[in-house]
PDB file of N, CA and C in Angstrom:
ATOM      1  N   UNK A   1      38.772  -0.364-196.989  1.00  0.00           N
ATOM      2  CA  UNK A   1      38.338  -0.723-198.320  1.00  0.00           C
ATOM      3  C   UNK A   1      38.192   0.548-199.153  1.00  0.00           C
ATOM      4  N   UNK A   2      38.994   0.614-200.242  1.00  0.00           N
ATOM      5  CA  UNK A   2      38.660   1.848-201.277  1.00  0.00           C
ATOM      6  C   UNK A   2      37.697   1.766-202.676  1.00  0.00           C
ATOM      7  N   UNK A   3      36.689   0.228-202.040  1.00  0.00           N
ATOM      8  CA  UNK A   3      35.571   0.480-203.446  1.00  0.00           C
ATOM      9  C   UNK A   3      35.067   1.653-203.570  1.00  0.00           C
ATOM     10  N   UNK A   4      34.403   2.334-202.821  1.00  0.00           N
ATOM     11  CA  UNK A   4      33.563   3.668-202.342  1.00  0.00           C
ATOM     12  C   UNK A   4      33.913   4.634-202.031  1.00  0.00           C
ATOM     13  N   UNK A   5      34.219   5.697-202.594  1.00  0.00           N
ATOM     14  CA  UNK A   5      34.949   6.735-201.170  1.00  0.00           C
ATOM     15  C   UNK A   5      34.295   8.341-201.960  1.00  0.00           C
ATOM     16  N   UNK A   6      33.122   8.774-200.948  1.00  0.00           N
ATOM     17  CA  UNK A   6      33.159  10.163-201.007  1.00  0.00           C
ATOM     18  C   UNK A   6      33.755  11.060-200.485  1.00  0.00           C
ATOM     19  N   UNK A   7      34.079  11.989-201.082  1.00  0.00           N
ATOM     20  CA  UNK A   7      35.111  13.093-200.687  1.00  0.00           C
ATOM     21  C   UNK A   7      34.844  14.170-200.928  1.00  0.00           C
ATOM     22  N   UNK A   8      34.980  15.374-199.770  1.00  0.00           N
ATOM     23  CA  UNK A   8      35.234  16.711-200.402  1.00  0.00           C
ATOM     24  C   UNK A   8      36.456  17.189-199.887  1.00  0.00           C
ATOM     25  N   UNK A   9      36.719  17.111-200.788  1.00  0.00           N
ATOM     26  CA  UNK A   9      38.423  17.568-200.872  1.00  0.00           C
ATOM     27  C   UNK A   9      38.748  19.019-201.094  1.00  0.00           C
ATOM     28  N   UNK A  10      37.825  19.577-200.831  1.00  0.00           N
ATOM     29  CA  UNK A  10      38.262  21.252-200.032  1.00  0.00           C
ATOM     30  C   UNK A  10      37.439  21.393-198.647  1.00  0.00           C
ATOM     31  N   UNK A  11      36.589  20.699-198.294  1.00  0.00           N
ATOM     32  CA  UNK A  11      35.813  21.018-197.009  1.00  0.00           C
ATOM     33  C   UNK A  11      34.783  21.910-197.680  1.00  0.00           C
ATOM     34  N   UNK A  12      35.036  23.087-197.275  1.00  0.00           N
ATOM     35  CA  UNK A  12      34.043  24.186-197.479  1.00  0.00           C
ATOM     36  C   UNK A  12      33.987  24.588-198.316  1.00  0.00           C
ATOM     37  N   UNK A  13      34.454  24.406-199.752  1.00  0.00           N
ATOM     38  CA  UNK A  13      34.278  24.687-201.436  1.00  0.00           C
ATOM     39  C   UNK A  13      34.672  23.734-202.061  1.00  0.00           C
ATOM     40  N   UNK A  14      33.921  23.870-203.689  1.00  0.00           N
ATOM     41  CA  UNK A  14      34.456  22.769-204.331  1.00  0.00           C
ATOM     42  C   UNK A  14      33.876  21.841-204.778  1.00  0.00           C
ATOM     43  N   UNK A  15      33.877  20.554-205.110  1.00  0.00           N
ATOM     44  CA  UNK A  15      33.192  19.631-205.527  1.00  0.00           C
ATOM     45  C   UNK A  15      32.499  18.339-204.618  1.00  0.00           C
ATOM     46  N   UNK A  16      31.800  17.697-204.387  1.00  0.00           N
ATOM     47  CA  UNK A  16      31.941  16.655-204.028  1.00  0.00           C
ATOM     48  C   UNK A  16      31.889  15.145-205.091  1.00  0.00           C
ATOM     49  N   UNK A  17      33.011  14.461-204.654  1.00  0.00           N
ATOM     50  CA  UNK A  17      33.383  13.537-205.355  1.00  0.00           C
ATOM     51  C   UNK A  17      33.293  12.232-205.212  1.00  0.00           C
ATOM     52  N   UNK A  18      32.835  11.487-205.812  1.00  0.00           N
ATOM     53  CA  UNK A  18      32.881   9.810-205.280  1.00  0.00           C
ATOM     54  C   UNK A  18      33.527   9.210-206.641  1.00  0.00           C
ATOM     55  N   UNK A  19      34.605   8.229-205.854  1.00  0.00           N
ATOM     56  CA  UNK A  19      35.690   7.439-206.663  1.00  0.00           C
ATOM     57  C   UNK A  19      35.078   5.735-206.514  1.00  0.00           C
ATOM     58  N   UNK A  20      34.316   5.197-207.255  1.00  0.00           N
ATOM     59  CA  UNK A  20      33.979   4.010-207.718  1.00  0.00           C
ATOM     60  C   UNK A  20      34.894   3.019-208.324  1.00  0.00           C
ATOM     61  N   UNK A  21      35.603   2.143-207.290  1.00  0.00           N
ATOM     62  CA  UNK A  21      36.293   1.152-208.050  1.00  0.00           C
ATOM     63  C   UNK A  21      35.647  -0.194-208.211  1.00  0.00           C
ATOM     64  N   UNK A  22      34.914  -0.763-209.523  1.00  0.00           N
ATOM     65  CA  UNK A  22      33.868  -2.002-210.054  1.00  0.00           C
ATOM     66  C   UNK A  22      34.562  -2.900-209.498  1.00  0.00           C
ATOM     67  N   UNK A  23      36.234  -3.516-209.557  1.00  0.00           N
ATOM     68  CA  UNK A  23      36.467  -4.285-208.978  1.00  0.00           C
ATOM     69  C   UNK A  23      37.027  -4.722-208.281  1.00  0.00           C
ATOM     70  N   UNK A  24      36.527  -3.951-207.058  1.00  0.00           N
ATOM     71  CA  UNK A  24      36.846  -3.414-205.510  1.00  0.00           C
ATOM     72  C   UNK A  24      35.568  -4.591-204.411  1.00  0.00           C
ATOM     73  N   UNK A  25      34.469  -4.924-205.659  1.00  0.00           N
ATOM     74  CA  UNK A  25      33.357  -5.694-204.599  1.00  0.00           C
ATOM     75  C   UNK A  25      32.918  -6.725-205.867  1.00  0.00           C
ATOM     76  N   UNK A  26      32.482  -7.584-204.695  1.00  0.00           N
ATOM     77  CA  UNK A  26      31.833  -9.121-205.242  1.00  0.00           C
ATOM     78  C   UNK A  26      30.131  -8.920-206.118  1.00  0.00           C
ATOM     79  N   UNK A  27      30.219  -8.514-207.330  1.00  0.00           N
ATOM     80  CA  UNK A  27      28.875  -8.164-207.750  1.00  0.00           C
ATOM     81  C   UNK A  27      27.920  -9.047-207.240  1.00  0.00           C
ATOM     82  N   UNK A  28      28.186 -10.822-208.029  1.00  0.00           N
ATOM     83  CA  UNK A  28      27.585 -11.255-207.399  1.00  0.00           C
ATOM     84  C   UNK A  28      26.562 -11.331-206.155  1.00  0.00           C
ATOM     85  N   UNK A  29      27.525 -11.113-205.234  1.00  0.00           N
ATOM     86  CA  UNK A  29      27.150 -10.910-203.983  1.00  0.00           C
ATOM     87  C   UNK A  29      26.398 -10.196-203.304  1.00  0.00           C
ATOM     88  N   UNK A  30      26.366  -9.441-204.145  1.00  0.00           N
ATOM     89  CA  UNK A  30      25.676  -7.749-203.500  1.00  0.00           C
ATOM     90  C   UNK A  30      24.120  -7.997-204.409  1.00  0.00           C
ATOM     91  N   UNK A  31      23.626  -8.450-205.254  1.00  0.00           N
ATOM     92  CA  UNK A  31      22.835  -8.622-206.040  1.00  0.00           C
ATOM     93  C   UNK A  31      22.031  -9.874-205.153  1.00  0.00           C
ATOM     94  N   UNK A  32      22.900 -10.761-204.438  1.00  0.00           N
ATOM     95  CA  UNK A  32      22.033 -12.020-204.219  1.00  0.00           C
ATOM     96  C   UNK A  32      21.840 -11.862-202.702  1.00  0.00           C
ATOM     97  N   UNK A  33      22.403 -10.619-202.045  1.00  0.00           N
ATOM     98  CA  UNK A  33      22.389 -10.538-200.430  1.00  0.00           C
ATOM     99  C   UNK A  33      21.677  -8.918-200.401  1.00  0.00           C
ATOM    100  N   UNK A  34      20.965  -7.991-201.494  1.00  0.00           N
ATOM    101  CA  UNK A  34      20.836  -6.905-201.297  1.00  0.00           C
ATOM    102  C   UNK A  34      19.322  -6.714-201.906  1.00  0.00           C
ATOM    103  N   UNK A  35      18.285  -7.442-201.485  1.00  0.00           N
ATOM    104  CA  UNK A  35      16.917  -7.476-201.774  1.00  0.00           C
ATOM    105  C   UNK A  35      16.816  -6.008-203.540  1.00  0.00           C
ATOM    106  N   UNK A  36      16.097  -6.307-203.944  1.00  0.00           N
ATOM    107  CA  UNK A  36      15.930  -5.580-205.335  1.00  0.00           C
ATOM    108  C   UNK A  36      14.639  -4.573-204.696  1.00  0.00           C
ATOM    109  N   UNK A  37      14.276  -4.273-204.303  1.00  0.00           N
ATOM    110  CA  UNK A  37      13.234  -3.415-203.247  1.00  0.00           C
ATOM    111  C   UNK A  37      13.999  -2.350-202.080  1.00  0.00           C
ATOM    112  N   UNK A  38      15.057  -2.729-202.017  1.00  0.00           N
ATOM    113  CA  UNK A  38      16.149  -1.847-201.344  1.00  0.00           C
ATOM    114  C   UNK A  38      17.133  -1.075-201.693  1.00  0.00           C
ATOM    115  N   UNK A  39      17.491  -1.493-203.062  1.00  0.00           N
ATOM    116  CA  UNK A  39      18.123  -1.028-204.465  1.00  0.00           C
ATOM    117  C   UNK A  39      18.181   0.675-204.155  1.00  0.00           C
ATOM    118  N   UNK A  40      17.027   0.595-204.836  1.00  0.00           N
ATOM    119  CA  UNK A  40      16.166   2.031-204.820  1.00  0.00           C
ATOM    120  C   UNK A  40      16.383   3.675-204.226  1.00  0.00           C
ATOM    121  N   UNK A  41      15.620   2.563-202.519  1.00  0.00           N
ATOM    122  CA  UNK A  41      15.954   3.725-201.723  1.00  0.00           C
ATOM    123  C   UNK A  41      16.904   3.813-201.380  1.00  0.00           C
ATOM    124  N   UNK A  42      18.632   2.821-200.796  1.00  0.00           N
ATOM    125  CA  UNK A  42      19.509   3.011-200.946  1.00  0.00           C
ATOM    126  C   UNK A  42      20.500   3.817-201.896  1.00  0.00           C
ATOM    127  N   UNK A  43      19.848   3.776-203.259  1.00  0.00           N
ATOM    128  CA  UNK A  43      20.375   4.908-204.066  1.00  0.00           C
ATOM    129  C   UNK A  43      20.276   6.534-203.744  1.00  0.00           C
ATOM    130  N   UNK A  44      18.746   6.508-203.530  1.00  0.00           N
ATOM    131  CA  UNK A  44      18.333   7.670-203.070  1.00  0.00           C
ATOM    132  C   UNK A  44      19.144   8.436-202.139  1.00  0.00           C
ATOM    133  N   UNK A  45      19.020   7.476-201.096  1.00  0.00           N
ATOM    134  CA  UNK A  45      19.864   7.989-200.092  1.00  0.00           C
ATOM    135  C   UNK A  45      21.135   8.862-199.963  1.00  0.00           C
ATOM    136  N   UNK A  46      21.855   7.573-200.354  1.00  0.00           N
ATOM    137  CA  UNK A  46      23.670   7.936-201.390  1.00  0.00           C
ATOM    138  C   UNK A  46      23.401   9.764-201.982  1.00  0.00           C
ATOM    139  N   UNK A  47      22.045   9.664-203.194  1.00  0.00           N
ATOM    140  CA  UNK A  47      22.025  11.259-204.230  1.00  0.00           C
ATOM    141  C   UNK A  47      21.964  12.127-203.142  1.00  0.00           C
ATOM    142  N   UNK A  48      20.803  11.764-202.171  1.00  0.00           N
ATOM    143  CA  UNK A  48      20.211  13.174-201.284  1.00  0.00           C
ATOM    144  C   UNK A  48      21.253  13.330-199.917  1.00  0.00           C
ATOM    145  N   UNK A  49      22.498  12.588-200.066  1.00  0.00           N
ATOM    146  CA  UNK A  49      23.603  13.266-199.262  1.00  0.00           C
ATOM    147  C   UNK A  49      24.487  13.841-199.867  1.00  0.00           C
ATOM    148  N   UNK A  50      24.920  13.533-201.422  1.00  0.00           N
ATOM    149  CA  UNK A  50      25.416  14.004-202.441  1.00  0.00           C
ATOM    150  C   UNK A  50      25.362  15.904-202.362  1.00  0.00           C
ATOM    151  N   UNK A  51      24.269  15.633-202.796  1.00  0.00           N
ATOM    152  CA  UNK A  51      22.387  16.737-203.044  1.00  0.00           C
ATOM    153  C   UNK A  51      22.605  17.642-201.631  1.00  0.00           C
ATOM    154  N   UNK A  52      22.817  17.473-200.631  1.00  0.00           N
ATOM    155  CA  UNK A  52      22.581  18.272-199.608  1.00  0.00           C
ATOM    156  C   UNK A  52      24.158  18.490-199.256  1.00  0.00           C
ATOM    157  N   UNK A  53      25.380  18.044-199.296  1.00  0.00           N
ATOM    158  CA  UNK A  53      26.473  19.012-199.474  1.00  0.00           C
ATOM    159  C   UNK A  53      26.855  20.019-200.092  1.00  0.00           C
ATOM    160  N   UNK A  54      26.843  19.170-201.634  1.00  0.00           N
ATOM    161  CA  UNK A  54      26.408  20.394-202.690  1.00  0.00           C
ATOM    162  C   UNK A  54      25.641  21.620-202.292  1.00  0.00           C
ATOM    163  N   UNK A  55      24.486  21.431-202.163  1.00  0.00           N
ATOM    164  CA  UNK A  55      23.552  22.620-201.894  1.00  0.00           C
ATOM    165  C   UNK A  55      24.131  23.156-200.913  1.00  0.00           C
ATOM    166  N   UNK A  56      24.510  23.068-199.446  1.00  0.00           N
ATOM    167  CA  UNK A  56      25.331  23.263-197.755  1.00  0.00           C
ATOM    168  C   UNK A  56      26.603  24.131-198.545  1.00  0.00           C
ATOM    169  N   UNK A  57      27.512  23.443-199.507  1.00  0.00           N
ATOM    170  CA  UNK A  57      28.701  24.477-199.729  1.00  0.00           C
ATOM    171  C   UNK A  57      28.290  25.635-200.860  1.00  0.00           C
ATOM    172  N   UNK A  58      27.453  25.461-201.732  1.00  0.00           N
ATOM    173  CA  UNK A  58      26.954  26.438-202.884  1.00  0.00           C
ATOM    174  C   UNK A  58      26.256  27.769-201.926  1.00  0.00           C
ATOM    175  N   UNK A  59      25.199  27.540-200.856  1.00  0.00           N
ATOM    176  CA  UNK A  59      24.805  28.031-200.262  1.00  0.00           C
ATOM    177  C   UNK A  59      25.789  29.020-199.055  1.00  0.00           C
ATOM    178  N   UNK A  60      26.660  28.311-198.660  1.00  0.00           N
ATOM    179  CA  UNK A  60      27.350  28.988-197.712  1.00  0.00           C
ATOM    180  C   UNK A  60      28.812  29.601-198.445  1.00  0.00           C
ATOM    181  N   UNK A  61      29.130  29.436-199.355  1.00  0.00           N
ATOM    182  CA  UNK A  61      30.478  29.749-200.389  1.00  0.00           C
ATOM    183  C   UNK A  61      29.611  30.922-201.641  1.00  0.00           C
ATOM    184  N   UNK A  62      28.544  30.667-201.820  1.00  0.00           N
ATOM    185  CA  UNK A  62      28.052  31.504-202.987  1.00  0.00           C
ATOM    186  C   UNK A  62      28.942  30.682-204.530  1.00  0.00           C
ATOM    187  N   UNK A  63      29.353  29.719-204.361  1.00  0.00           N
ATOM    188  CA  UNK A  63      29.952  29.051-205.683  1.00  0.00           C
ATOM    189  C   UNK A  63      29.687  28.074-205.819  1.00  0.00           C
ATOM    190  N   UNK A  64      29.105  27.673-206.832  1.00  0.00           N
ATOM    191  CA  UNK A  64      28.596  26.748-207.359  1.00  0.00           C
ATOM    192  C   UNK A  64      28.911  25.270-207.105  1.00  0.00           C
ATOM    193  N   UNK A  65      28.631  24.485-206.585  1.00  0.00           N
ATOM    194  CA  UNK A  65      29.043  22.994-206.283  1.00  0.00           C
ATOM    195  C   UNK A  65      28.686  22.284-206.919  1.00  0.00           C
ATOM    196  N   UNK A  66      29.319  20.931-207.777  1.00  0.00           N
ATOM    197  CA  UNK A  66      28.569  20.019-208.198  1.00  0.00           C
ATOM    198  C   UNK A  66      29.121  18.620-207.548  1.00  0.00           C
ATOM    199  N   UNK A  67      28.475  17.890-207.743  1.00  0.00           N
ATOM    200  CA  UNK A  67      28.766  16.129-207.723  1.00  0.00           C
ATOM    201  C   UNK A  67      29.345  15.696-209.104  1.00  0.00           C
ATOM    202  N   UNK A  68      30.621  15.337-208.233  1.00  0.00           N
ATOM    203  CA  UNK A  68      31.005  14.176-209.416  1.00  0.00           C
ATOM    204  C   UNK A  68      31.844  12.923-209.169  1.00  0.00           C
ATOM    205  N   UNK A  69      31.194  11.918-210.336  1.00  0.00           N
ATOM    206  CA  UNK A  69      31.462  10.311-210.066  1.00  0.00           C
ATOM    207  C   UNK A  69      32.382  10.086-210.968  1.00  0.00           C
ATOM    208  N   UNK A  70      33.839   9.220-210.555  1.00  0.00           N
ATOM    209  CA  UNK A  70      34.662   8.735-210.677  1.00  0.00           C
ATOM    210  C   UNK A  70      34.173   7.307-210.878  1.00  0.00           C
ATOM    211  N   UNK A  71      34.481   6.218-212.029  1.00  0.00           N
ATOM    212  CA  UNK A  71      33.715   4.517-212.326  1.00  0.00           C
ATOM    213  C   UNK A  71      35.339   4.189-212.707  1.00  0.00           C
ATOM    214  N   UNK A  72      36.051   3.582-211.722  1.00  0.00           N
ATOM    215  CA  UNK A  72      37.048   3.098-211.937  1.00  0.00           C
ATOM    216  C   UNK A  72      36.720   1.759-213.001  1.00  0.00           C
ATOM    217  N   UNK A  73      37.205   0.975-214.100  1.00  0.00           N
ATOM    218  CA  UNK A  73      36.877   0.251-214.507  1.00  0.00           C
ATOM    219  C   UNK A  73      37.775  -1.017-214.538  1.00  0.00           C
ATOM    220  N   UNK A  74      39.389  -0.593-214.009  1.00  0.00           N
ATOM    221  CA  UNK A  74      40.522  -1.250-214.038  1.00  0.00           C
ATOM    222  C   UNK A  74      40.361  -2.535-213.396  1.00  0.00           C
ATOM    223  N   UNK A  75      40.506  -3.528-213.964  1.00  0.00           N
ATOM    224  CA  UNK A  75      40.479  -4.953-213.588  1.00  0.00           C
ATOM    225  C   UNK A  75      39.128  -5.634-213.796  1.00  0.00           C
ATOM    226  N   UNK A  76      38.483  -5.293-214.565  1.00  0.00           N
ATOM    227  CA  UNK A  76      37.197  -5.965-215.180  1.00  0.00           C
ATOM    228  C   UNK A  76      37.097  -5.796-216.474  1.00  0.00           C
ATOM    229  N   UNK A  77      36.060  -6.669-216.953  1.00  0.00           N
ATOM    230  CA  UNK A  77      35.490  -7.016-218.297  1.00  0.00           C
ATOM    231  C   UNK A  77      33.870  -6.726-218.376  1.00  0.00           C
ATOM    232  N   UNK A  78      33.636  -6.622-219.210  1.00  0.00           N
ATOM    233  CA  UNK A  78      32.291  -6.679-219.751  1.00  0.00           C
ATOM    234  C   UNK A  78      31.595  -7.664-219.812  1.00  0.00           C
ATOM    235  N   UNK A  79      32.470  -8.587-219.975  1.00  0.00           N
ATOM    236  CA  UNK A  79      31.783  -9.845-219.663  1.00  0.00           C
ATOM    237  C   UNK A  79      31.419 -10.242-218.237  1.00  0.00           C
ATOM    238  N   UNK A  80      32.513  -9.849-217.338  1.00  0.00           N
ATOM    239  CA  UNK A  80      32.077 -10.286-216.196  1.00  0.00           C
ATOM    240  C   UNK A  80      31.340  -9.336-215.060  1.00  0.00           C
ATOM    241  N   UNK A  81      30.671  -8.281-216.278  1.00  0.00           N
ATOM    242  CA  UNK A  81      29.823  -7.158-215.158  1.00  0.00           C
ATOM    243  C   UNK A  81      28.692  -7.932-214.640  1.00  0.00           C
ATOM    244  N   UNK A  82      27.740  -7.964-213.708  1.00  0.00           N
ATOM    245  CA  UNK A  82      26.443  -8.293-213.436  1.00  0.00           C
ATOM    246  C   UNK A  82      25.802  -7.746-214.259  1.00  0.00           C
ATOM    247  N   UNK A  83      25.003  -8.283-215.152  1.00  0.00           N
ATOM    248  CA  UNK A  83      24.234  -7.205-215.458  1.00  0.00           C
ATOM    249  C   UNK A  83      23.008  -6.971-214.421  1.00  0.00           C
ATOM    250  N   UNK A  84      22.348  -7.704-213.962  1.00  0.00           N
ATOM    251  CA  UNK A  84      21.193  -7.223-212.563  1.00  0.00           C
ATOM    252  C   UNK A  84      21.583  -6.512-212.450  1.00  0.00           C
ATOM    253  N   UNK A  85      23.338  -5.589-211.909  1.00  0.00           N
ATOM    254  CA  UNK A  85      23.387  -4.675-211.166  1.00  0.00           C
ATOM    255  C   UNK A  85      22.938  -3.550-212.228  1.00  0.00           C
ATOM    256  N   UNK A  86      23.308  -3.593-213.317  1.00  0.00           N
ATOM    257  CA  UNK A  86      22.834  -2.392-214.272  1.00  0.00           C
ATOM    258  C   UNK A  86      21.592  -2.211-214.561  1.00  0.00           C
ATOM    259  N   UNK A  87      21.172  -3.156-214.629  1.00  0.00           N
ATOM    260  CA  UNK A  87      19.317  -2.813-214.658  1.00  0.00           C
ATOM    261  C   UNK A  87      19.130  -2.328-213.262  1.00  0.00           C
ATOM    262  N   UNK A  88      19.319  -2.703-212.582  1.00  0.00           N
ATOM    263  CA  UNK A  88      19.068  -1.880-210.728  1.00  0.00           C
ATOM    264  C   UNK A  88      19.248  -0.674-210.739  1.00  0.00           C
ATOM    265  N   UNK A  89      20.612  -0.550-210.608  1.00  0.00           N
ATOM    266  CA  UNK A  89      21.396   1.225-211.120  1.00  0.00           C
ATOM    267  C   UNK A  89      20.833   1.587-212.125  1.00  0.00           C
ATOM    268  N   UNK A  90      20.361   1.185-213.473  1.00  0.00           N
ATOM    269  CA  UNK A  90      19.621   2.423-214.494  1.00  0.00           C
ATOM    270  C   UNK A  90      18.320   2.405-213.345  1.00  0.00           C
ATOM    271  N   UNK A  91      17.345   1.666-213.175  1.00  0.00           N
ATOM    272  CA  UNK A  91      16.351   2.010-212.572  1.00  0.00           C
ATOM    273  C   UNK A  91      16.503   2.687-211.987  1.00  0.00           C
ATOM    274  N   UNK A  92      17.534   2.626-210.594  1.00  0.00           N
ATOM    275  CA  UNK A  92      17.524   4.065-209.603  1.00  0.00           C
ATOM    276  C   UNK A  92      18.007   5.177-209.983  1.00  0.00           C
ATOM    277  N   UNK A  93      18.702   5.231-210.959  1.00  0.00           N
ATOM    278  CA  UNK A  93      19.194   6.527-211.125  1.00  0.00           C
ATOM    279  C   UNK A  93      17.717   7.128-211.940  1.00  0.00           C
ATOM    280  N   UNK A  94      16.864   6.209-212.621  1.00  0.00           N
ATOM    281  CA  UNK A  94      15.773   7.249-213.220  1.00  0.00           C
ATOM    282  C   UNK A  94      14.860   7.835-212.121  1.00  0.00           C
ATOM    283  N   UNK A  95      14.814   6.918-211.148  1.00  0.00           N
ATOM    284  CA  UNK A  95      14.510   7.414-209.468  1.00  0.00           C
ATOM    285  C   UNK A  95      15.103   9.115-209.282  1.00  0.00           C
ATOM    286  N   UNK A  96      16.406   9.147-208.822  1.00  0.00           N
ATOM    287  CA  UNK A  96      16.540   9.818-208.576  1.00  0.00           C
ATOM    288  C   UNK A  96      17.014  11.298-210.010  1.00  0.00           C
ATOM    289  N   UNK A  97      17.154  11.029-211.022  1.00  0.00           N
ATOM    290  CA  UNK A  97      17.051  12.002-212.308  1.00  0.00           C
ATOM    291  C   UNK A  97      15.696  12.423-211.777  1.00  0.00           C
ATOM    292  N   UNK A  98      14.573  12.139-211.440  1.00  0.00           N
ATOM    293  CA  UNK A  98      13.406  12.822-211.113  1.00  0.00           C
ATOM    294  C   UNK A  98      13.571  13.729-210.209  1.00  0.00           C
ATOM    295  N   UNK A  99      13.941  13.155-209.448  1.00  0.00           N
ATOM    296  CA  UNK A  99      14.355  14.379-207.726  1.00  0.00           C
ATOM    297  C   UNK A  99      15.295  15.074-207.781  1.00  0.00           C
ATOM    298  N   UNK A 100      16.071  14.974-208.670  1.00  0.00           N
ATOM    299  CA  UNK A 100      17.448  15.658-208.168  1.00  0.00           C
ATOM    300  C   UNK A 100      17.711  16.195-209.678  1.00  0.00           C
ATOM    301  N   UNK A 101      17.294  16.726-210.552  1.00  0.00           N
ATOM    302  CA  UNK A 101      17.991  16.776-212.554  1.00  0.00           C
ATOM    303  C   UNK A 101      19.047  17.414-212.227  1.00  0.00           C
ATOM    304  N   UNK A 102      18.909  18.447-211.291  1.00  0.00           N
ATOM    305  CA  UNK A 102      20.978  19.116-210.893  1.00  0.00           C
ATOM    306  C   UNK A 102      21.918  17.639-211.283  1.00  0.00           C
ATOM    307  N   UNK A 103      21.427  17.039-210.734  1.00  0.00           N
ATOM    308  CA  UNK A 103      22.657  15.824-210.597  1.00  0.00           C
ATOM    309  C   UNK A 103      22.808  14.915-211.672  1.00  0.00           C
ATOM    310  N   UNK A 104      21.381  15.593-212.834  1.00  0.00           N
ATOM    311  CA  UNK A 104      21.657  14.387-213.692  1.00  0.00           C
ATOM    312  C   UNK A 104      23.184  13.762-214.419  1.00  0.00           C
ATOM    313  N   UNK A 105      23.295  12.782-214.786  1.00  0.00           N
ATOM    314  CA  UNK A 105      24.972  12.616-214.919  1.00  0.00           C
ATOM    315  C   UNK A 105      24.881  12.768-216.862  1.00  0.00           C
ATOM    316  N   UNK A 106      26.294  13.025-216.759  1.00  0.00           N
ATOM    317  CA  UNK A 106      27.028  13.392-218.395  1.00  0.00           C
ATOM    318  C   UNK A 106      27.213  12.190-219.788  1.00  0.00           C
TER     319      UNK A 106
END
């Protein structure tokens, strides 16, 4: 499955990257099988592995690493986004914008 896919595509320098394809998964689904209390720390999780490569290659390369997200949007509408999932995702990401502002996004 290529909904998800983090990558560092130099190994030991470079960026780390995650390629998000929206309609790659059943929103629905994930909203009505993924408790809203789990949201959260599951996000967390995802940043602070992000968060700790980054830091692992900046640290051991001396060059700067960042995270960056790829939101494929091809084959959806606006109409048919969840919105639950966007109120979830803004919530966690203000979660983790607290812990992590390196990562805040653009």
């Amino acid at each position: 499955d290529d909904t998800f896919n983090w990558c560092l595509p130099e190994g030991d320098r470079g960026n780390v990257f995650l390629f998000c394809r929206y309609a790659g998964y059943d929103q629905n689904s994930l909203v009505n099988n993924v408790p809203e209390s789990a949201w959260g720390p599951a996000f967390v999780y995802i940043s602070e592995w992000a968060f700790q490569w980054s830091d692992y290659i900046t640290r051991t390369t001396g060059l700067l690493t960042k995270n960056v997200r790829f939101i494929d949007f091809d084959g959806m509408s606006m109409f048919n986004m969840n919105k639950e999932i966007g109120r979830r995702d803004s919530a966690a990401m203000k979660l983790t914008d607290d812990v992590y502002p390196q990562l805040l996004r653009a």
